[in-house]
Structures are given as C-alpha cells and as structure tokens.
Protein backbone atom coordinates (compact mmCIF):
# COMPACT_ATOMS: atom_id res chain seq x y z
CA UNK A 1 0.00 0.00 0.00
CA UNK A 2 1.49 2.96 -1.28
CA UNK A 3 0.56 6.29 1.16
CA UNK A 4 0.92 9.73 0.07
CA UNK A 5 1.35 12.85 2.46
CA UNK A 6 0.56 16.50 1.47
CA UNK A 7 -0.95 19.36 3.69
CA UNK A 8 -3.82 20.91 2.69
CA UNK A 9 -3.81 24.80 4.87
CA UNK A 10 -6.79 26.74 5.88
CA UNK A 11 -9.26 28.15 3.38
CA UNK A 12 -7.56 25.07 0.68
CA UNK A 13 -9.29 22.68 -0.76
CA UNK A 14 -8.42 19.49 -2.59
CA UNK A 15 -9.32 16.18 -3.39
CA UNK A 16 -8.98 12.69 -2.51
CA UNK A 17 -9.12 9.51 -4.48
CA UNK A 18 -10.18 6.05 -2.48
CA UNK A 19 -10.06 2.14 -3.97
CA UNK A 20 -12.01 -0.14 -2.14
CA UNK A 21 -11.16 -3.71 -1.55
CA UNK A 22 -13.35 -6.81 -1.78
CA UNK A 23 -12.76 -9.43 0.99
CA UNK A 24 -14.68 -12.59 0.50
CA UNK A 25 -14.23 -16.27 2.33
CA UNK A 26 -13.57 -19.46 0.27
CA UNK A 27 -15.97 -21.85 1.49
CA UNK A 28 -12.86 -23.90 2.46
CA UNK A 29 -13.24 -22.09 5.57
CA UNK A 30 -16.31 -23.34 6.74
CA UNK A 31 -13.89 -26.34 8.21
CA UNK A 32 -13.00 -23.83 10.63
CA UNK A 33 -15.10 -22.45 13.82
CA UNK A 34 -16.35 -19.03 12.96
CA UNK A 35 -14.54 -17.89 16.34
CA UNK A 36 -11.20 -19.31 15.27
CA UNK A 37 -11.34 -17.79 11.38
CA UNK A 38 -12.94 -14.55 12.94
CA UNK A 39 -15.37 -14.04 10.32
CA UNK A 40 -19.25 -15.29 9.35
CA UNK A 41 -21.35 -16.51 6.88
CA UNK A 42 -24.07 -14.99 5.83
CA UNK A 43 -26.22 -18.15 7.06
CA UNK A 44 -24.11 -18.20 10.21
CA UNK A 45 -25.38 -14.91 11.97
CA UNK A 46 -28.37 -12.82 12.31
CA UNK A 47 -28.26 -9.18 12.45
CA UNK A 48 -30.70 -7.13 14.59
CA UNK A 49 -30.95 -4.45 11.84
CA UNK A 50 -29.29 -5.49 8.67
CA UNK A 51 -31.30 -8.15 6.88
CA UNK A 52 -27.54 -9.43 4.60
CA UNK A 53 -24.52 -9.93 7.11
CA UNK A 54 -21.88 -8.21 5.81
CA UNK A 55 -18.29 -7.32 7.95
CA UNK A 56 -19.25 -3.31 7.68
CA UNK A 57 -23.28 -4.39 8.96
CA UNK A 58 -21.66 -6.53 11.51
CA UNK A 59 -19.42 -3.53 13.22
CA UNK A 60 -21.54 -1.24 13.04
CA UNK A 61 -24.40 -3.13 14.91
CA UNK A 62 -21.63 -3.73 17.42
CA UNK A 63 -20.74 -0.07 17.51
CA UNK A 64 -24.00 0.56 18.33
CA UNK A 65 -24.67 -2.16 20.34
CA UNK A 66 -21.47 -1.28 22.41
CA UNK A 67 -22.42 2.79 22.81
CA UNK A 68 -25.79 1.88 24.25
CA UNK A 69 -24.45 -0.43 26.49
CA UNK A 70 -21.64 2.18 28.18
CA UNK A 71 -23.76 5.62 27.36
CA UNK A 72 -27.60 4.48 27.30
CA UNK A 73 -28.08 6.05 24.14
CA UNK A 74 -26.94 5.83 20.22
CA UNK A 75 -25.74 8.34 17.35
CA UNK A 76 -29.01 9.07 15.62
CA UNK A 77 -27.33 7.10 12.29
CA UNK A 78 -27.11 3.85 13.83
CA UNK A 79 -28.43 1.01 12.40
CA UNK A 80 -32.47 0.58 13.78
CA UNK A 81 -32.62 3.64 14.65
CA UNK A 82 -35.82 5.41 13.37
C-alpha cells in the first residue's frame, strides 16, 4: 500500500481519491469455527438491523450495540434507529 502525504492549509481545498477492496471467504473455511477464522457466513449470523450480514453491517451493529451499552443512548445514524 502505497501512502501519500501532502498538507492541505486553511481556506484550501483538494481532493482525494479512495479504492475499495473486496474481501470474501472461500468456502474452504467453513472447516474452521467461525470464532477461530474470525469471520461469518451470511447463514451463520443474524443481524438485529441489517437483513444481509456483511463485515461493515456486523461492526456497526456492534458499535451501536457497544455505545448503548456504556452511554444508554446511540448516534441518531445507527443502524435501527428510526
């Protein structure tokens, strides 16, 4: 991963290009516990507001999940919140 530093001052603007990467799981890995390869299937897991598990669904339920726990409330854009 290549990273690229320049400082953008006060009243500046510029602009910044992103790639994404795709992560998937062979099925191979279903020999393995979900708890020792760290991830899910999407038949292996239920959401509470995301109907497709996904990594990105999965943290930010947990987010959520975790700021309601320690604060008793949630950011107004988290997931089931309506």
């Amino acid at each position: 991963m290549e990273f690229l530093s320049n400082a953008v001052g006060p009243g500046k603007e510029t602009q910044i290009g992103v790639t994404a990467i795709d992560t998937y799981s062979a099925e191979a890995l279903r020999l393995f516990k979900a708890e020792n390869r760290e991830c899910y299937f999407s038949n292996e897991i239920n959401l509470d507001y995301h109907t497709e598990y996904s990594r990105s669904a999965c943290i930010a339920e947990c987010q959520s999940n975790m700021i309601l726990q320690q604060c008793n409330c949630v950011p107004y854009y988290s997931p089931g919140i309506s």
